[in-house]
N, C-alpha and C. Protein backbone atom coordinates (compact mmCIF):
# COMPACT_ATOMS: atom_id res chain seq x y z
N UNK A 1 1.67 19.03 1.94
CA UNK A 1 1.83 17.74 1.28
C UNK A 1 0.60 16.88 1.53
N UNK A 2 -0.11 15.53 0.91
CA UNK A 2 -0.72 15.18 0.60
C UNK A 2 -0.50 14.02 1.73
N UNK A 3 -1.63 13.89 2.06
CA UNK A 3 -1.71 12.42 3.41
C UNK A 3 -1.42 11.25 2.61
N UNK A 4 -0.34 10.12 2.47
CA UNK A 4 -0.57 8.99 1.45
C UNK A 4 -0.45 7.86 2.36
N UNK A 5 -1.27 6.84 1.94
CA UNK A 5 -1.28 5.47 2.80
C UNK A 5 -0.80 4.56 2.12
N UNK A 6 -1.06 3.62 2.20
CA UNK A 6 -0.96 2.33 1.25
C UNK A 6 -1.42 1.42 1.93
N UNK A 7 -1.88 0.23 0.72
CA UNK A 7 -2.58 -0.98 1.22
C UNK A 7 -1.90 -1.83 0.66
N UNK A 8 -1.91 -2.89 1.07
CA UNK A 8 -1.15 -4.78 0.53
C UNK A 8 -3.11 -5.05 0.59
N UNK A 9 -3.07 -5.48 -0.58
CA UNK A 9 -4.60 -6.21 -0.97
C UNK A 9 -4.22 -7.85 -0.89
N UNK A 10 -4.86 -8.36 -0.22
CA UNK A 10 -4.88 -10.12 -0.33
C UNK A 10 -6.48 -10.58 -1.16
N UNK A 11 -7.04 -9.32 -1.37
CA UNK A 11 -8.36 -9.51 -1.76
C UNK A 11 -9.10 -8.37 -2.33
N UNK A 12 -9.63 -8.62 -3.71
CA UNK A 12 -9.49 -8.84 -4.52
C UNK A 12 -8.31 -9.29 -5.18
N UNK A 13 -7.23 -10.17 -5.66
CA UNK A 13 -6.73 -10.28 -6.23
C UNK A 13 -6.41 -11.08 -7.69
N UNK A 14 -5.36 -11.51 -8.40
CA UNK A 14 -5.51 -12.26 -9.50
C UNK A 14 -4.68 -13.74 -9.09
N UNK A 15 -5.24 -14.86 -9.94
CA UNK A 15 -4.35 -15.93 -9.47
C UNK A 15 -3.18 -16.15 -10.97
N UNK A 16 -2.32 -17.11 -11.32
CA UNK A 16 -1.96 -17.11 -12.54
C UNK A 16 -2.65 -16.83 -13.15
N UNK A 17 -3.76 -17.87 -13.26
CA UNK A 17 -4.99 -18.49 -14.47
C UNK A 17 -5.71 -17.28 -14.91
N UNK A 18 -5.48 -15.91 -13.79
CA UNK A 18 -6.38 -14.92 -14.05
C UNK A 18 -7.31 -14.91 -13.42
N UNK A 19 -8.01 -15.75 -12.54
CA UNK A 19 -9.28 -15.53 -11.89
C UNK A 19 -8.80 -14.77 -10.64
N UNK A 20 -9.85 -14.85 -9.80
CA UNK A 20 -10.00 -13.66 -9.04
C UNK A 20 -9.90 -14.27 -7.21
N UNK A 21 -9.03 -14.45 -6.44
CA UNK A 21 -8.65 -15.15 -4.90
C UNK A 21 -8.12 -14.52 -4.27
N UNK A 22 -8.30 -15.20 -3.27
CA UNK A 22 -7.41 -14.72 -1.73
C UNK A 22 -6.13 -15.26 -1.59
N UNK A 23 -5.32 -14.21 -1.66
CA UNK A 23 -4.33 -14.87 -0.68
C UNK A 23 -3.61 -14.50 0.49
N UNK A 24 -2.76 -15.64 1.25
CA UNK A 24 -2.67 -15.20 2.19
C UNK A 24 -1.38 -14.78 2.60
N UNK A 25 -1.85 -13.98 4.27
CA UNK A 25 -1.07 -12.91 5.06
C UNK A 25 0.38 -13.34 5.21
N UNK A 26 1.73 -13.04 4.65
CA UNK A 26 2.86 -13.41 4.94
C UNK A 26 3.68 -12.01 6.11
N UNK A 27 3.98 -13.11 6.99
CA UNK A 27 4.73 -11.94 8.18
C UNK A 27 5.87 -10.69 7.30
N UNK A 28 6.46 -11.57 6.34
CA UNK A 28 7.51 -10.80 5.88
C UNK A 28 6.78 -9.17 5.65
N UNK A 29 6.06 -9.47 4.73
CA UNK A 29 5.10 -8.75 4.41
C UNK A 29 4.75 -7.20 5.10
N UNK A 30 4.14 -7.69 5.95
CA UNK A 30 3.67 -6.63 7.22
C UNK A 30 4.66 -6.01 8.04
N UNK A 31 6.14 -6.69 8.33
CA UNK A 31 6.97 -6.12 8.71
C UNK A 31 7.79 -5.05 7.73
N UNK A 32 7.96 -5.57 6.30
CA UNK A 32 8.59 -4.73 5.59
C UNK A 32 7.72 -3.76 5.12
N UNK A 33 7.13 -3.98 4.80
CA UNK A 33 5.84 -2.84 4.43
C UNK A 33 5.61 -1.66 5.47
N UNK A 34 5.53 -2.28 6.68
CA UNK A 34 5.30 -1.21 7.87
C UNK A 34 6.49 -0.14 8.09
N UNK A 35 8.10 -0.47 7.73
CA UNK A 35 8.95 -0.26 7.82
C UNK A 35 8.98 0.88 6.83
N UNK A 36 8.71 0.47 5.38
CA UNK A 36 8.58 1.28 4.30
C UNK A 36 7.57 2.84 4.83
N UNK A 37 6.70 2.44 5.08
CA UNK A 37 5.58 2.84 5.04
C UNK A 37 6.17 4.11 6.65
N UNK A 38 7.00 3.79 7.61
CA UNK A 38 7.18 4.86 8.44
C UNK A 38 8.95 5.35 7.56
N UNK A 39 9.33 5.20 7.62
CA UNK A 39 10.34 5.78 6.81
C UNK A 39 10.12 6.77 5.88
N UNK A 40 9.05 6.37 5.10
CA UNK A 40 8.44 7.73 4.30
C UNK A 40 7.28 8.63 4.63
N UNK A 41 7.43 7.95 6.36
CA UNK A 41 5.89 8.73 6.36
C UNK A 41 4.90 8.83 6.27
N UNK A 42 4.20 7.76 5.24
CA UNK A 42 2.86 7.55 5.59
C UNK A 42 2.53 7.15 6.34
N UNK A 43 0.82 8.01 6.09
CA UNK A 43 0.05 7.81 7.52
C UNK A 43 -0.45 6.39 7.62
N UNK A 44 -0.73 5.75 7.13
CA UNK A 44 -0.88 4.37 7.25
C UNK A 44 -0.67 3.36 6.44
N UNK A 45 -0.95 2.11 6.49
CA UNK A 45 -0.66 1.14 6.26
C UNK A 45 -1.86 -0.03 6.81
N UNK A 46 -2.64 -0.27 5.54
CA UNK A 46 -3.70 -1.16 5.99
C UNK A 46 -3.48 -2.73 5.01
N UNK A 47 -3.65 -3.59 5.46
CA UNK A 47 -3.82 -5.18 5.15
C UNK A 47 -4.93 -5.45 4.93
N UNK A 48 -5.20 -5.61 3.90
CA UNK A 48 -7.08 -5.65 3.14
C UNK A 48 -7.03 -7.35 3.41
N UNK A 49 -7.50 -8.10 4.08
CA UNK A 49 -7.97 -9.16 3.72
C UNK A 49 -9.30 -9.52 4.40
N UNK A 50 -10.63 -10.64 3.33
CA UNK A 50 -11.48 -10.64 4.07
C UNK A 50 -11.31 -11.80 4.93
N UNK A 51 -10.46 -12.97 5.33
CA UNK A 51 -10.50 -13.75 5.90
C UNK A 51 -10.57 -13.40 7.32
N UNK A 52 -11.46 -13.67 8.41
CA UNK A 52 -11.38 -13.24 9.81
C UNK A 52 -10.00 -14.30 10.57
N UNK A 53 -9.60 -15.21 10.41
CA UNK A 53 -8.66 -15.69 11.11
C UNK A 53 -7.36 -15.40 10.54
N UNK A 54 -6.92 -14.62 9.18
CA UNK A 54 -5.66 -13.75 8.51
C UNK A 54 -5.64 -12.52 9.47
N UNK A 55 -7.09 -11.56 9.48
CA UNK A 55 -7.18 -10.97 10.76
C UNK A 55 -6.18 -11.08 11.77
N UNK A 56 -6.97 -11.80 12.40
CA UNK A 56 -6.64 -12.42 13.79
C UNK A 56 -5.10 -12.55 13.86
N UNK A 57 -4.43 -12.90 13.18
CA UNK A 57 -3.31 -13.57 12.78
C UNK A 57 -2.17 -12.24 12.77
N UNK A 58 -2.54 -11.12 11.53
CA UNK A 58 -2.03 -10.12 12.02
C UNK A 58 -2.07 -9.70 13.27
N UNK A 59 -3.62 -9.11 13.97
CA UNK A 59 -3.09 -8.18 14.89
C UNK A 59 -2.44 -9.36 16.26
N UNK A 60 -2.73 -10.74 16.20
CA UNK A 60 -1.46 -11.17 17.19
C UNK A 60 0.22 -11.07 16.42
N UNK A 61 0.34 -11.03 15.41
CA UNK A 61 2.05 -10.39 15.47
C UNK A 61 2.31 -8.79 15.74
N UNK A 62 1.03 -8.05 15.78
CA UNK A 62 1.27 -6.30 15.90
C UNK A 62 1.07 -6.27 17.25
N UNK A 63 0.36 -6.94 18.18
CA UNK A 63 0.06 -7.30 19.75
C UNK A 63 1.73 -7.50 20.51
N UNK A 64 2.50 -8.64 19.59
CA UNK A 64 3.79 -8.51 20.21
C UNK A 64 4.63 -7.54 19.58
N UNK A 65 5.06 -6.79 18.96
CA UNK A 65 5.64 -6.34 18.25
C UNK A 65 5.21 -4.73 18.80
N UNK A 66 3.96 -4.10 19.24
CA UNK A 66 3.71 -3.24 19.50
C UNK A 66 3.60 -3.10 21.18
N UNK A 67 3.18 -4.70 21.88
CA UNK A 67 2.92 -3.99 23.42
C UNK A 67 3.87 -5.24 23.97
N UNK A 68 4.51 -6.11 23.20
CA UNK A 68 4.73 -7.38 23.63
C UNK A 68 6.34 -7.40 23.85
N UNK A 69 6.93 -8.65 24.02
CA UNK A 69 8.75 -8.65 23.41
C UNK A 69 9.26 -8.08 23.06
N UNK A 70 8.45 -8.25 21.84
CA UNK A 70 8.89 -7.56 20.94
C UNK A 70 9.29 -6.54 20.79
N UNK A 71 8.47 -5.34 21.37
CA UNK A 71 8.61 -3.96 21.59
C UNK A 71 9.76 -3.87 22.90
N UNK A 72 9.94 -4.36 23.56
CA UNK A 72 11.40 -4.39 24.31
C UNK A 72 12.54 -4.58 23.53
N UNK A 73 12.68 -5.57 22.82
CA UNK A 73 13.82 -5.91 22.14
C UNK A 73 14.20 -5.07 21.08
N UNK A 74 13.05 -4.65 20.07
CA UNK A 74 13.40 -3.80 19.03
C UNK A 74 12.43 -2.91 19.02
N UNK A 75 12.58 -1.74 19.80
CA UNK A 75 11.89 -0.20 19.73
C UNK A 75 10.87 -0.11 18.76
N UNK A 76 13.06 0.61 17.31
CA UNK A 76 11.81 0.15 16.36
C UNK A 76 10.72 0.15 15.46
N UNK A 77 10.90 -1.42 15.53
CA UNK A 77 9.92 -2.09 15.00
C UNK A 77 8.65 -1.76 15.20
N UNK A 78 8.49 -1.76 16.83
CA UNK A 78 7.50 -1.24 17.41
C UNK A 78 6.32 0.20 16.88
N UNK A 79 7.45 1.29 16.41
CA UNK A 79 7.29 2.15 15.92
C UNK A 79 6.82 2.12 14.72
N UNK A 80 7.20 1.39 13.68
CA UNK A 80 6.91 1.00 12.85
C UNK A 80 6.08 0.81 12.63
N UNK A 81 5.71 -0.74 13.02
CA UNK A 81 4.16 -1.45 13.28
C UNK A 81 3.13 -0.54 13.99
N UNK A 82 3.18 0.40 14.03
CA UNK A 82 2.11 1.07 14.88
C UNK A 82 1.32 1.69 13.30
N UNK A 83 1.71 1.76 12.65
CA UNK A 83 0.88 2.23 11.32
C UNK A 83 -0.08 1.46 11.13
N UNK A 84 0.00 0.32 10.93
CA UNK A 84 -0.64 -1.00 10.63
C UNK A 84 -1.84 -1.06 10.87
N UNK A 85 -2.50 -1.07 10.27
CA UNK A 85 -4.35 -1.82 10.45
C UNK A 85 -4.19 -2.42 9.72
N UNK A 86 -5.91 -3.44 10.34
CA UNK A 86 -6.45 -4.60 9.33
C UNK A 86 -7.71 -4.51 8.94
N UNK A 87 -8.01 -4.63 7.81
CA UNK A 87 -9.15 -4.40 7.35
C UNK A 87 -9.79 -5.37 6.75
N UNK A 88 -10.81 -5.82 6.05
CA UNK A 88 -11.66 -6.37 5.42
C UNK A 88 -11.94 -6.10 3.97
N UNK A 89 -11.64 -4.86 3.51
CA UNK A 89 -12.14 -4.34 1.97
C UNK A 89 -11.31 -3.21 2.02
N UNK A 90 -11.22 -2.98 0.68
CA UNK A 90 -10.43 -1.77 0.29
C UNK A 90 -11.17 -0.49 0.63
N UNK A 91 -12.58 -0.40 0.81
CA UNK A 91 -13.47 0.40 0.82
C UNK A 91 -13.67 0.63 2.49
N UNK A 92 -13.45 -0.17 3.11
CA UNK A 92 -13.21 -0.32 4.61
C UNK A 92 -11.70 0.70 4.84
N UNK A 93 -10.97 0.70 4.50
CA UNK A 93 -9.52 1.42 4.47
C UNK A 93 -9.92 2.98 4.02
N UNK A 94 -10.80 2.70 2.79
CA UNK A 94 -11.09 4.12 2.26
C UNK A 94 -11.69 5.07 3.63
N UNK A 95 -12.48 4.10 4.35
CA UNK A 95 -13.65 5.23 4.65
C UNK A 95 -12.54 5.36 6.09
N UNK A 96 -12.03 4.97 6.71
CA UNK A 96 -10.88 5.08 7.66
C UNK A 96 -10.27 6.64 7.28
N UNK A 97 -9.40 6.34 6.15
CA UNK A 97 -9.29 7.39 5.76
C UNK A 97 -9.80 8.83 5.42
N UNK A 98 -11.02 8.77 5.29
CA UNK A 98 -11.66 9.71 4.97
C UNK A 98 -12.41 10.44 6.05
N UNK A 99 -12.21 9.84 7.55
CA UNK A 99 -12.68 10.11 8.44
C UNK A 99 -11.76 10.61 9.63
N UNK A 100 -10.24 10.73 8.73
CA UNK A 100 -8.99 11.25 9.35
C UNK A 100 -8.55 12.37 8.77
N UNK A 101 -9.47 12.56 7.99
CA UNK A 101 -8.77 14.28 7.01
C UNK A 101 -8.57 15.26 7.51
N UNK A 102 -7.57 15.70 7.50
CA UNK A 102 -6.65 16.79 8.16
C UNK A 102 -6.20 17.65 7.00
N UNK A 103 -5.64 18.92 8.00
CA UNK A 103 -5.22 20.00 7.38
C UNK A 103 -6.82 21.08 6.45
N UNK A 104 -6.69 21.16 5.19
CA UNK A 104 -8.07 21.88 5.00
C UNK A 104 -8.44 20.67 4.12
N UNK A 105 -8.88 19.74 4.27
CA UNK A 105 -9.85 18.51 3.80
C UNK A 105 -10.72 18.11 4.76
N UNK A 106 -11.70 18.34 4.00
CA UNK A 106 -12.74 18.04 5.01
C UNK A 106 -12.98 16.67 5.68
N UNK A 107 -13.46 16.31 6.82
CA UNK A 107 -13.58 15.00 6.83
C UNK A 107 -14.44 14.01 6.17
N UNK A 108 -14.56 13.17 5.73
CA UNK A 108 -15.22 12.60 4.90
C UNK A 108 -14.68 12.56 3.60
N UNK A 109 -13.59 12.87 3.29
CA UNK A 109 -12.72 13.31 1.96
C UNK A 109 -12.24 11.83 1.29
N UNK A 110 -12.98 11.55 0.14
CA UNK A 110 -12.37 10.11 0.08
C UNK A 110 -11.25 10.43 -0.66
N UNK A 111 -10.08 9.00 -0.45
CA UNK A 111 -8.65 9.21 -1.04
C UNK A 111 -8.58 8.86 -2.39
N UNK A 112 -7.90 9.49 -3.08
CA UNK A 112 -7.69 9.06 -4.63
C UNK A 112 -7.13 7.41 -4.44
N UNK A 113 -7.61 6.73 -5.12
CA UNK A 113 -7.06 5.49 -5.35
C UNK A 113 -5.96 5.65 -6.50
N UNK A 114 -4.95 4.98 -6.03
CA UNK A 114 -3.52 5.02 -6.97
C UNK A 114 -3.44 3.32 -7.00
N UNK A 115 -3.15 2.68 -7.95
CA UNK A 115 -3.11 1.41 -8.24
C UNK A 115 -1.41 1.21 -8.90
N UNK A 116 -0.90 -0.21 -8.58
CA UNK A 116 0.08 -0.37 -9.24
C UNK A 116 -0.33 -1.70 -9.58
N UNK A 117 1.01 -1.93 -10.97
CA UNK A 117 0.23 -3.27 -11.61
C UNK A 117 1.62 -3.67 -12.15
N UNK A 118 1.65 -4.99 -12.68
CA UNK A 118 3.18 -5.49 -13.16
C UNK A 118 2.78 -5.83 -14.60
N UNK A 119 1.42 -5.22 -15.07
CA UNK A 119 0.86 -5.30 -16.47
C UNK A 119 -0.38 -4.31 -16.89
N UNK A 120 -0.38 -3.55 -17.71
CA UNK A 120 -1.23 -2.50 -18.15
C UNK A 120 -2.77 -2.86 -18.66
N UNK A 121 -2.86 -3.55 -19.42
CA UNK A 121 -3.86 -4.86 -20.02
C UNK A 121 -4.27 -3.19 -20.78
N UNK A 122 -3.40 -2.83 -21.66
CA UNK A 122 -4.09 -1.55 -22.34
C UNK A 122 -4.85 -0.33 -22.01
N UNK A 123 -4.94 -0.21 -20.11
CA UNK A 123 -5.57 0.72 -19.54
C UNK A 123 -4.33 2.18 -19.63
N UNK A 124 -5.23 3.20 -19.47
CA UNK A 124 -4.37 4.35 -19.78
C UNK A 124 -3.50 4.55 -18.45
N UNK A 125 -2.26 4.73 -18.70
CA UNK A 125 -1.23 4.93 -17.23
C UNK A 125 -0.82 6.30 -17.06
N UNK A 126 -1.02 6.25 -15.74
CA UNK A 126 -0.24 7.85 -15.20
C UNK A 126 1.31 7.53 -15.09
N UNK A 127 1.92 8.84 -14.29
CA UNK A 127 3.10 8.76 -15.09
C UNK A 127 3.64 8.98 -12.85
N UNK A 128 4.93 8.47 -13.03
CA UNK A 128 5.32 8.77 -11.53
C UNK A 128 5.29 10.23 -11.41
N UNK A 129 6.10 10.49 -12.64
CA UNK A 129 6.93 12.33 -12.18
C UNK A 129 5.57 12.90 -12.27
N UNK A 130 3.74 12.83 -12.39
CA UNK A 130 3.21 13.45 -12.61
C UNK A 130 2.24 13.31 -11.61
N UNK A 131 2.37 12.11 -10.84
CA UNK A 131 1.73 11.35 -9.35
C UNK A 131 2.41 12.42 -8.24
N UNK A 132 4.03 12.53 -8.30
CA UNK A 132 4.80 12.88 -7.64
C UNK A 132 4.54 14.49 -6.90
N UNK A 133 4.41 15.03 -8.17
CA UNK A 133 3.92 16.62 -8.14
C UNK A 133 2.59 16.85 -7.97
N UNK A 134 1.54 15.73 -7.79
CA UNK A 134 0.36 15.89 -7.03
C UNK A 134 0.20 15.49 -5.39
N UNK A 135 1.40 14.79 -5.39
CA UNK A 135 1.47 14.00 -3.77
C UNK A 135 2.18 15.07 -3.46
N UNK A 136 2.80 16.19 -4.11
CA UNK A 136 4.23 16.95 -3.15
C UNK A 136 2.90 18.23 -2.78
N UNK A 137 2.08 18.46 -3.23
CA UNK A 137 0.76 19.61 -3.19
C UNK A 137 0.36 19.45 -2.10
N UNK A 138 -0.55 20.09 -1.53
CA UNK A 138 -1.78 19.42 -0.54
C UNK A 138 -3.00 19.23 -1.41
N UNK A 139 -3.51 17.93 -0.89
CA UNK A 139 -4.48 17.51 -1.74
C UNK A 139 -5.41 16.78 -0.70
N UNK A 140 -6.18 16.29 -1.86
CA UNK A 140 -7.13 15.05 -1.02
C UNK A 140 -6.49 14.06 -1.17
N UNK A 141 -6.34 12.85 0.36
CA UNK A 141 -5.70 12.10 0.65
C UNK A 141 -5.84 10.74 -0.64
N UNK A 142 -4.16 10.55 -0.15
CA UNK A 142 -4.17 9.11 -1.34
C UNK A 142 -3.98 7.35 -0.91
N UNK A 143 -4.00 7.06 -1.46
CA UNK A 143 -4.46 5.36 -0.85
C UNK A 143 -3.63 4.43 -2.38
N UNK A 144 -2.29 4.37 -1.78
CA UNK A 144 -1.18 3.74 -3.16
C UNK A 144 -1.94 1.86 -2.50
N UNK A 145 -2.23 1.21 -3.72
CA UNK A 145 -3.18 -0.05 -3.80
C UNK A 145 -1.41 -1.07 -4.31
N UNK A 146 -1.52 -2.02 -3.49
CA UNK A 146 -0.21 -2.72 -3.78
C UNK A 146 -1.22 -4.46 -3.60
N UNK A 147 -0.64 -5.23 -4.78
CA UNK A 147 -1.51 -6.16 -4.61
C UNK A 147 -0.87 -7.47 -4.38
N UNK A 148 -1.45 -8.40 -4.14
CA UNK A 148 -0.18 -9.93 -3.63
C UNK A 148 -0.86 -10.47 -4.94
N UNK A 149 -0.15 -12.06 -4.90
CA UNK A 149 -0.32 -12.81 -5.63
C UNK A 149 -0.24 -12.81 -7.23
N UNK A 150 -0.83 -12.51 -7.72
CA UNK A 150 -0.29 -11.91 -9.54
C UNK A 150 -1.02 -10.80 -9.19
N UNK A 151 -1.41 -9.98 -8.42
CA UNK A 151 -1.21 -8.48 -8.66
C UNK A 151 -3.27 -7.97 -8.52
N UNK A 152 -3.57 -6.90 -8.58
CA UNK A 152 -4.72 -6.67 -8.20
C UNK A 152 -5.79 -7.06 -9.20
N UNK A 153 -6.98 -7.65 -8.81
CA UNK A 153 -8.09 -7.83 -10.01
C UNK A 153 -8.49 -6.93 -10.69
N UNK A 154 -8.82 -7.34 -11.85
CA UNK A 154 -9.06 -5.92 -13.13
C UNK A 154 -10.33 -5.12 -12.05
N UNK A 155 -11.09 -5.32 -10.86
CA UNK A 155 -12.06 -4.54 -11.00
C UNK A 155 -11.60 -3.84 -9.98
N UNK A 156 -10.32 -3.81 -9.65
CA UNK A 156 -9.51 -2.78 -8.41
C UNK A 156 -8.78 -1.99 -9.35
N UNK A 157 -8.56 -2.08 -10.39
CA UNK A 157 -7.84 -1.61 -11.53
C UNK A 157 -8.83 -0.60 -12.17
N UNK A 158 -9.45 -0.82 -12.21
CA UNK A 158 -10.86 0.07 -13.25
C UNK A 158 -11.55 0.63 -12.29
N UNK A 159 -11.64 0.45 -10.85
CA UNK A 159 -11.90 1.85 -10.14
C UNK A 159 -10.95 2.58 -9.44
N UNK A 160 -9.76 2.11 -9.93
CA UNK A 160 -8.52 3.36 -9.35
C UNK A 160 -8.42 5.07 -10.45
N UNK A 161 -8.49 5.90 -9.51
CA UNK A 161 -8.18 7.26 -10.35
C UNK A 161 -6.82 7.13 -10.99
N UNK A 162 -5.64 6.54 -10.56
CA UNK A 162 -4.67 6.59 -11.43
C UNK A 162 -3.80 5.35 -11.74
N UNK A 163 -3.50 4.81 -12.72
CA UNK A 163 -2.47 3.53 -12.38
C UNK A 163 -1.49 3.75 -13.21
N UNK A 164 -0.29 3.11 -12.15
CA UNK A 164 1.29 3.58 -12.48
C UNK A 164 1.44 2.49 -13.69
N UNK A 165 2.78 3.28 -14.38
CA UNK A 165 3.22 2.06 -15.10
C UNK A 165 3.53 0.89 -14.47
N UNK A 166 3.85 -0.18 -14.99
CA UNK A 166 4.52 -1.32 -14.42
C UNK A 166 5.95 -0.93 -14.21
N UNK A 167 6.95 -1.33 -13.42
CA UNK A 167 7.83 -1.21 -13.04
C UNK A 167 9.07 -1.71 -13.88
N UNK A 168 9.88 -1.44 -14.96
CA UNK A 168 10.42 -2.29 -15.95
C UNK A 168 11.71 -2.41 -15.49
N UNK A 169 12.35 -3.56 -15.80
CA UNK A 169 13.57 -3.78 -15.18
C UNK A 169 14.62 -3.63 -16.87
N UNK A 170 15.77 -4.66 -16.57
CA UNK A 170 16.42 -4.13 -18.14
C UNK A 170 16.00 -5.80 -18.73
N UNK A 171 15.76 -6.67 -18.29
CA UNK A 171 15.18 -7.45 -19.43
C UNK A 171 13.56 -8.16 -19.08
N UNK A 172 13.05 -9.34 -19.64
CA UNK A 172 11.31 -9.68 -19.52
C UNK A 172 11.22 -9.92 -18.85
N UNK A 173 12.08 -10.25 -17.61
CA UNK A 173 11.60 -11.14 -16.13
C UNK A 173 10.48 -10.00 -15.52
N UNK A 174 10.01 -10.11 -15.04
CA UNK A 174 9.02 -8.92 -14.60
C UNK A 174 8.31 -9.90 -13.06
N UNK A 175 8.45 -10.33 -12.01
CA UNK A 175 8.80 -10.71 -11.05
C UNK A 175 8.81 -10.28 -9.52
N UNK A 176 8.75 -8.90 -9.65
CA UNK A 176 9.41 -8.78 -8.27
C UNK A 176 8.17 -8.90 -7.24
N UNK A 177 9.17 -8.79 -5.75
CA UNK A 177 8.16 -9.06 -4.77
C UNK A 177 7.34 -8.17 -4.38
N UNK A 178 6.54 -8.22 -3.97
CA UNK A 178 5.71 -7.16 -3.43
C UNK A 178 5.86 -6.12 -2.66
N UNK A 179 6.87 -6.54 -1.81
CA UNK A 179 7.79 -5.82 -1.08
C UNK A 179 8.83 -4.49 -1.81
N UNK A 180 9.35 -5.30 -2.76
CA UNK A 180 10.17 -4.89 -3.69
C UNK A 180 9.75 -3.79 -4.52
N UNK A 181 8.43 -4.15 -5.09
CA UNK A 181 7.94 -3.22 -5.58
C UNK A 181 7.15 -1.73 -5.20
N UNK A 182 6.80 -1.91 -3.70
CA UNK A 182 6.35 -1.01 -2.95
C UNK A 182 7.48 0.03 -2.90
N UNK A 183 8.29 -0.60 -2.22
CA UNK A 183 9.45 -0.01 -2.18
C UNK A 183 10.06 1.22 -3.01
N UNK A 184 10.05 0.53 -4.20
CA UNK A 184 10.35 1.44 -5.77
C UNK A 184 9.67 2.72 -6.26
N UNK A 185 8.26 2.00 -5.50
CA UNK A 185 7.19 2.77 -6.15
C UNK A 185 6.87 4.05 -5.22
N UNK A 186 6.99 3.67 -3.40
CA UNK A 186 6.66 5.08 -3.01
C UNK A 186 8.29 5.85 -2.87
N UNK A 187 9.65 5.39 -3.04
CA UNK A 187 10.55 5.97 -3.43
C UNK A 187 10.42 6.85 -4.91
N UNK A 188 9.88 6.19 -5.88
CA UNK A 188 9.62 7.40 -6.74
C UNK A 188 8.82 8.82 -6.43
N UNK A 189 7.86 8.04 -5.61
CA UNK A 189 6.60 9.02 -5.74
C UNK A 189 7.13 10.15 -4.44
N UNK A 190 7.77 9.44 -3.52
CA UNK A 190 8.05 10.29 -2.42
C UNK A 190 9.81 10.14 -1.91
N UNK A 191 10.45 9.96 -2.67
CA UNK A 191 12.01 9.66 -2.61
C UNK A 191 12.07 11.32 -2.39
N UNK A 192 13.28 11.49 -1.53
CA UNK A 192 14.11 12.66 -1.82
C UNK A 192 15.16 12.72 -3.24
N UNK A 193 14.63 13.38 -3.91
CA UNK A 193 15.63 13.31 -5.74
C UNK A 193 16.71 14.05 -5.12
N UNK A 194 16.73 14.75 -4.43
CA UNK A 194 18.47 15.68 -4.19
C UNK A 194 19.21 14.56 -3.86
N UNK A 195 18.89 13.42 -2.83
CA UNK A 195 19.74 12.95 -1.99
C UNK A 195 20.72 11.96 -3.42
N UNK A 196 20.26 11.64 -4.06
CA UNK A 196 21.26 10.61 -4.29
C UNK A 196 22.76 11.85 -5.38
N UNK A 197 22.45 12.73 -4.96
CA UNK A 197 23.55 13.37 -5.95
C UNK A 197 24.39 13.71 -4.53
């Protein structure tokens, strides 16, 4: 099977208006994500932001949570949060990755970028069931791009190797959290399909 990570981007991202900002680190965030992210197994879980005090900010909630209270009170969590890095650039995450390649990938193996989006803007989309059966292979490692705020900037979009459809619900609200959508998305890609029968 295929090494898959994922990132929460705070940067590059889109604002309403469409331009291009930062935003910032929400705890919810990093806890549910980290949660997601060991439950299915991936190998990591990185927080792209360039702000140095968002930084900072994470690794003091992964400080308690991993060596602190925290990690007394709820195991865990602990466990969890141990996926977690922080990074600076998406390209910073990449090369992390590519310097952890295992199995017969060589090191230095950069990861396919997989992008998700809550709008197509007419770019050509891959398909889950066809993501799915490349993540179930062994491959070169993948890096699923999850973005805050209205979602990733077109130029994280136009250098991803694949981007999913948008996620459609049954009517136009199109909305969900970031959380929410991660969720959906590496359950498709890496859900067990037997279990729900």
């Amino acid at each position: 099977m295929t090494d898959v990570y994922c990132a929460l981007v705070h940067y590059p991202v889109r604002a309403k208006d469409g331009s291009t900002v930062t935003t910032a680190v929400t705890n919810l965030d990093v806890h549910d994500i980290a949660r997601l992210a060991r439950t299915f197994e991936l190998r990591g879980y990185f927080i792209v932001t360039p702000i140095e005090a968002q930084r900072q900010l994470v690794e003091r909630i992964l400080a308690h949570w991993r060596d602190g209270g925290g990690k007394k009170r709820i195991p865990n969590r602990a466990d969890a949060l141990s996926r977690v890095r922080v990074v600076d650039t998406i390209e910073a995450a990449a090369e992390v990755i590519a310097q952890e390649a295992r199995g017969t990938q060589e090191p230095g193996t950069a990861p396919r970028r997989i992008a998700t989006a809550a709008r197509s803007s007419g770019r050509e989309l891959g398909s889950y069931a066809a993501e799915a059966k490349l993540l179930a292979a062994e491959g070169p490692p993948a890096l699923l791009l999850f973005g805050t705020g209205h979602g990733l900037a077109d130029s994280v979009l136009d250098e991803a190797d694949t981007l999913l459809p948008p996620i459609a619900g049954r009517g136009d609200y199109n909305h969900l959290s970031v959380r929410a959508a991660a969720a959906i998305t590496v359950d498709r890609l890496l859900g067990d399909r037997n279990s729900a029968e």
